[in-house]
C-alpha atoms as a PDB file:
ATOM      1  CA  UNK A   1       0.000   0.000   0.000  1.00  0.00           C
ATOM      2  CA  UNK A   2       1.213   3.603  -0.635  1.00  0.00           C
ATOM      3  CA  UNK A   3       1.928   6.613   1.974  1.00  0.00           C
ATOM      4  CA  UNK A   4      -1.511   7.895   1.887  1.00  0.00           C
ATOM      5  CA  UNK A   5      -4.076   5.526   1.665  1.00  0.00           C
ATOM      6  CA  UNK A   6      -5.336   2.942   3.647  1.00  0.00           C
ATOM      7  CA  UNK A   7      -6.926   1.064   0.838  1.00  0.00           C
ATOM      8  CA  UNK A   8      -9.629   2.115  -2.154  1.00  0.00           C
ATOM      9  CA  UNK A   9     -12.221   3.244  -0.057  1.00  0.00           C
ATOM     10  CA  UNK A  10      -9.747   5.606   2.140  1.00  0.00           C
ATOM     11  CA  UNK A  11      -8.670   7.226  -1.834  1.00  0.00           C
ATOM     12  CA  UNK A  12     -12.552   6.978  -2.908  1.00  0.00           C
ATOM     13  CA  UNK A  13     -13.626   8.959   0.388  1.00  0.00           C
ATOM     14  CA  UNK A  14     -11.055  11.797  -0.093  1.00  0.00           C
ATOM     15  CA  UNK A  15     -11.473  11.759  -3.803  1.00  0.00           C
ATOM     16  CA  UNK A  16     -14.799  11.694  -3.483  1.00  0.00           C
ATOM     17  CA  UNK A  17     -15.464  14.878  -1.517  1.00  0.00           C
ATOM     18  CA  UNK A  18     -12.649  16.547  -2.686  1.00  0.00           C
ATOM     19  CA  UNK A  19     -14.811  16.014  -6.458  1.00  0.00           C
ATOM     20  CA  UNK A  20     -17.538  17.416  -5.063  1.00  0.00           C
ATOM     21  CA  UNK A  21     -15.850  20.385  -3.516  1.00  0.00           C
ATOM     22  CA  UNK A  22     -15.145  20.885  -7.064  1.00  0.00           C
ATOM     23  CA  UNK A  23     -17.793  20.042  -9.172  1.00  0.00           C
ATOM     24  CA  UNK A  24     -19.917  22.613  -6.221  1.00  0.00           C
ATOM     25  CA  UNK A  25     -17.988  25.275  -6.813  1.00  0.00           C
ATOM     26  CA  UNK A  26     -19.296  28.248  -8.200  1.00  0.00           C
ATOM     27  CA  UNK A  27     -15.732  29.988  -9.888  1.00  0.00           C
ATOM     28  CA  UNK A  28     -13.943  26.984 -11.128  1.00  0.00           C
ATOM     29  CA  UNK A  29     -17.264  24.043 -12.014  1.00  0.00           C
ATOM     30  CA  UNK A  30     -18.574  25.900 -14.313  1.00  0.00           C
ATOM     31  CA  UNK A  31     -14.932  26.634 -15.761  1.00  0.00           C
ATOM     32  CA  UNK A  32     -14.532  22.566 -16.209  1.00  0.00           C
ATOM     33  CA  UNK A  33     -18.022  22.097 -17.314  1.00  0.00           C
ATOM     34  CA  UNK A  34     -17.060  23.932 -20.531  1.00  0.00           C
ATOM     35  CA  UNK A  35     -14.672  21.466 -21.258  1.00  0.00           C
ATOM     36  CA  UNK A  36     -17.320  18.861 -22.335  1.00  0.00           C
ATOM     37  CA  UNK A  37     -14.834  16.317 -21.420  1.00  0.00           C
ATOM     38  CA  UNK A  38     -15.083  12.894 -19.658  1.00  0.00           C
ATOM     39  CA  UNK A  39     -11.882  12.479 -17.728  1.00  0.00           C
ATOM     40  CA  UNK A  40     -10.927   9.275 -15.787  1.00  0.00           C
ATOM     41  CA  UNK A  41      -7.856   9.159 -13.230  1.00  0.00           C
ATOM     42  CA  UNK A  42      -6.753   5.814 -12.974  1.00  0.00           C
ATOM     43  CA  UNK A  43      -5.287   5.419  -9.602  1.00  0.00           C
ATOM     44  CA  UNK A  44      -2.573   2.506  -8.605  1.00  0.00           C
ATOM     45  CA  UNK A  45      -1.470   1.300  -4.647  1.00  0.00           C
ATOM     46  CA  UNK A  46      -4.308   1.508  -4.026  1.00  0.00           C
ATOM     47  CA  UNK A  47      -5.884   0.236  -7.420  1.00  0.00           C
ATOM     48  CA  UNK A  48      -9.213   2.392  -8.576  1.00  0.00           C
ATOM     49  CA  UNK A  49     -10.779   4.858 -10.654  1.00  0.00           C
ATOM     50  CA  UNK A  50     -12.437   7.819 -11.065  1.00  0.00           C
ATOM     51  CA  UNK A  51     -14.110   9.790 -13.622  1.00  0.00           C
ATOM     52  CA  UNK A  52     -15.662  13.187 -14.546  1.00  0.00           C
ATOM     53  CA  UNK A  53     -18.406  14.128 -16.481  1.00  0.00           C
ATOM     54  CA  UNK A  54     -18.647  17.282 -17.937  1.00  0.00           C
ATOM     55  CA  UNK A  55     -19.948  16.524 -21.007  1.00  0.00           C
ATOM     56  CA  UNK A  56     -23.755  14.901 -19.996  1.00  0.00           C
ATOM     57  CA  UNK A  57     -26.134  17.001 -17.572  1.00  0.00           C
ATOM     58  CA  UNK A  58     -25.213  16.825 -13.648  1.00  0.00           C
ATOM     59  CA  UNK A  59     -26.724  14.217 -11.978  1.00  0.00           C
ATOM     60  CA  UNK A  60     -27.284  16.375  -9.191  1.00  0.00           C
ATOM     61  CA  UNK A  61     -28.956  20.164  -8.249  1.00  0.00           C
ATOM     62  CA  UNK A  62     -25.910  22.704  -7.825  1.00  0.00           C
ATOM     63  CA  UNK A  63     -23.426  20.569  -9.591  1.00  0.00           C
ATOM     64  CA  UNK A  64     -21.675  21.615 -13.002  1.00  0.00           C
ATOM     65  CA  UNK A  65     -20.548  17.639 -13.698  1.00  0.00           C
ATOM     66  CA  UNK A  66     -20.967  14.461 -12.474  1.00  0.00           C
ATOM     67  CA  UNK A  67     -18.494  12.163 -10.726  1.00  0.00           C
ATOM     68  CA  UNK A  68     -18.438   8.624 -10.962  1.00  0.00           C
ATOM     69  CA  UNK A  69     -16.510   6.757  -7.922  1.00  0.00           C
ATOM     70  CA  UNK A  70     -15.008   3.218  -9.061  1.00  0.00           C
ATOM     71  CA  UNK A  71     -14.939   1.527 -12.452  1.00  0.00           C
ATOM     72  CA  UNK A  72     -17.164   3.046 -14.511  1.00  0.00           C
ATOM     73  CA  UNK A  73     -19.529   2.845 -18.544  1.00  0.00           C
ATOM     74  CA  UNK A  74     -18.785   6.228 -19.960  1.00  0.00           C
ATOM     75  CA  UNK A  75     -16.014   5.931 -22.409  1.00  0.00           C
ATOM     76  CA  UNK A  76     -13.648   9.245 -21.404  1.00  0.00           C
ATOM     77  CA  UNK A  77     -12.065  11.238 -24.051  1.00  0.00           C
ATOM     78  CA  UNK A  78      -9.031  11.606 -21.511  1.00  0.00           C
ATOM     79  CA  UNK A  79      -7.448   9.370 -18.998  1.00  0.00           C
ATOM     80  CA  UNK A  80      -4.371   9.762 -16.998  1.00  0.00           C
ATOM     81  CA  UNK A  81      -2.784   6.597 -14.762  1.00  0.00           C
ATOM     82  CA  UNK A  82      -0.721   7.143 -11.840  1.00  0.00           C
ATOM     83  CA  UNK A  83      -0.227   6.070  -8.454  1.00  0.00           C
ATOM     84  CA  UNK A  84      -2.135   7.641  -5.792  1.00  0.00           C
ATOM     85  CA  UNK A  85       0.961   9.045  -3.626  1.00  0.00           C
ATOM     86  CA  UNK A  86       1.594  10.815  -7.087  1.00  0.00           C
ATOM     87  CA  UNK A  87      -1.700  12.019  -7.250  1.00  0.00           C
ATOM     88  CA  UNK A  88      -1.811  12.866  -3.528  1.00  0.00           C
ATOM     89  CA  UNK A  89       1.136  14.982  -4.192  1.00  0.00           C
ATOM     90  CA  UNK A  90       0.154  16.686  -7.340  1.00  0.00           C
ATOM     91  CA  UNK A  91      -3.021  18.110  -5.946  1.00  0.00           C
ATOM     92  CA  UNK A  92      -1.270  19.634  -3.167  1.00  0.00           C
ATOM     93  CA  UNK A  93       0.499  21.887  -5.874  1.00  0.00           C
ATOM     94  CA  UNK A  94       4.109  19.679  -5.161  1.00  0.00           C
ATOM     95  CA  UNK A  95       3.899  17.629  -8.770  1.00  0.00           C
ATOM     96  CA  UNK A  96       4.467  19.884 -12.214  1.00  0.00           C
ATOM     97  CA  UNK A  97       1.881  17.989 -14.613  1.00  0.00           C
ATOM     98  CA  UNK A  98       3.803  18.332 -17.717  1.00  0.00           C
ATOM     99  CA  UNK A  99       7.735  16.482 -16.076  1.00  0.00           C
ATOM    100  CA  UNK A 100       5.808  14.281 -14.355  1.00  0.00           C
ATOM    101  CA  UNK A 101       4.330  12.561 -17.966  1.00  0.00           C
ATOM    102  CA  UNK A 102       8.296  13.063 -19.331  1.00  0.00           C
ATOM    103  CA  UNK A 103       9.524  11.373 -16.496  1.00  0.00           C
ATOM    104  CA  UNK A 104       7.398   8.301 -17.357  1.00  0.00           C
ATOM    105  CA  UNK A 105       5.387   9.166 -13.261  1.00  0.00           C
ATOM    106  CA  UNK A 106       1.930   9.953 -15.264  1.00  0.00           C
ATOM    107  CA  UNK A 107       0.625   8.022 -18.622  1.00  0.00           C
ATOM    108  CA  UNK A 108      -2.134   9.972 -20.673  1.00  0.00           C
ATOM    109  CA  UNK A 109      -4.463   9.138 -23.594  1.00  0.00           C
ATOM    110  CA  UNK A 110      -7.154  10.176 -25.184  1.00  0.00           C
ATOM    111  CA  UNK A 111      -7.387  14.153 -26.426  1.00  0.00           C
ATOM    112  CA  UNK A 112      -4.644  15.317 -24.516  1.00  0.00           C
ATOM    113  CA  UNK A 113      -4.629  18.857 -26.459  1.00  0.00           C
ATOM    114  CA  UNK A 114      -8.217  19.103 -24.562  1.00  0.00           C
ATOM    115  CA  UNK A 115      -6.506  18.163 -21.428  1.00  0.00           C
ATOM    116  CA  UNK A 116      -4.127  20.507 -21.336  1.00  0.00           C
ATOM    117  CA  UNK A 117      -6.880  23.579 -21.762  1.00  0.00           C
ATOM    118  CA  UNK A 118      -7.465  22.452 -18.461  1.00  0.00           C
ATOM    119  CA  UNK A 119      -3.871  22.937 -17.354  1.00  0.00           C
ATOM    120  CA  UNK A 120      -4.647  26.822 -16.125  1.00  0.00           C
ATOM    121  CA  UNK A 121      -7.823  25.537 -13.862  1.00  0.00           C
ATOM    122  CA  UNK A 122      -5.505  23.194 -12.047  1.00  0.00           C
ATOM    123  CA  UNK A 123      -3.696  25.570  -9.604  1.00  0.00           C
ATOM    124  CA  UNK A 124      -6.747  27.116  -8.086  1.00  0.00           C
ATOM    125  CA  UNK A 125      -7.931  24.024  -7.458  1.00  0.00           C
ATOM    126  CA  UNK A 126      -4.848  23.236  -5.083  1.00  0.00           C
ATOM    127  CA  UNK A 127      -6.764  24.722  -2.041  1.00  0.00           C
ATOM    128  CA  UNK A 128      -9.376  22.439  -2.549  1.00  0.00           C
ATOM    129  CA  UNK A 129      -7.342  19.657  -1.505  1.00  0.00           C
ATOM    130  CA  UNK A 130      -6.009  20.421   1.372  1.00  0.00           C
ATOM    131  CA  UNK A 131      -9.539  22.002   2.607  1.00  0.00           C
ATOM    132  CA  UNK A 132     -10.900  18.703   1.848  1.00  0.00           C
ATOM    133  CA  UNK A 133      -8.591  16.398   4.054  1.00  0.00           C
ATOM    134  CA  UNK A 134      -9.280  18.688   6.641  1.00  0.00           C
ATOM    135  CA  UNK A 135     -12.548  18.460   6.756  1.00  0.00           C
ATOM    136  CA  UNK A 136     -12.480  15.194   6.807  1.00  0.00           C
ATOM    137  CA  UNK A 137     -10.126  14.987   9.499  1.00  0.00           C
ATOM    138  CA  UNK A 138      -7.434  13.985   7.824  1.00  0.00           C
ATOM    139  CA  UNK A 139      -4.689  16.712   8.446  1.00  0.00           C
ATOM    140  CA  UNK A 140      -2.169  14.054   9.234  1.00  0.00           C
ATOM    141  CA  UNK A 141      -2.596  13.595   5.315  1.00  0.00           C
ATOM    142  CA  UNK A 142      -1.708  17.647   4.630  1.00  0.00           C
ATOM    143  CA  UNK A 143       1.515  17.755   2.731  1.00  0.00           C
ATOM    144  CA  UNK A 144       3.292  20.801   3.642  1.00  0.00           C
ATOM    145  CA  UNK A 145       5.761  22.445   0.899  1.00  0.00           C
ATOM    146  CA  UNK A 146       9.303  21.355   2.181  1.00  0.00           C
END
């Protein structure tokens, strides 16, 4: 098992309400809904998915996408794999997107030129995570900028 996570559910719980942070919020969901993407993050140690939809109607009142925990139909136009301590790191703000896919730590696919429109929506959405684990009570999890 990796540094963060306890096992899938631990990631899923996290990832899950970080998402919905997200997907909630009023400055940067409706930002990502104009993507009309379907992104899935393929997460290893612990194994697991999760995807995005911005393309279809929310599911849900106040939401500008809809996020899918675990293995899931819609066929994404992006997809990037990576381990979950990666991932962990990256949304703290302490992974650059673009070295870690040259250095072989992130594989992509799909419409990547779509992706990386997304690129300048990714750094406010490094408060989120941290905001998230601690409302979770998960501050042990906070990585702090060394």
């Amino acid at each position: 098992m990796g540094q963060y996570y306890t096992d899938i559910n631990h990631l899923y719980e996290i990832y899950g309400y970080f998402m919905e942070k997200i997907l909630t919020d009023p400055k940067v969901g409706p930002k990502l809904a104009q993507s009309k993407l379907i992104i899935k993050w393929i997460y290893t140690d612990p194994d697991g998915e999760i995807t995005i939809d911005l393309r279809n109607p929310p599911q849900k009142e106040g939401w500008f996408g809809t996020v899918y925990i675990g293995p899931c139909p819609l066929q994404e136009d992006v997809w990037s794999k990576q381990s979950a301590d990666h991932s962990h790191r990256f949304w703290h703000g302490l992974e650059n997107p673009v070295a870690s896919v040259t250095r072989g730590k992130v594989k992509q696919g799909g419409k990547i030129t779509a992706m990386l429109k997304l690129l300048p929506l990714v750094r406010p959405m490094f408060a989120f995570f941290p905001s998230a684990l601690k409302d979770l009570g998960y501050e042990n999890l906070i990585v702090e900028r060394k």
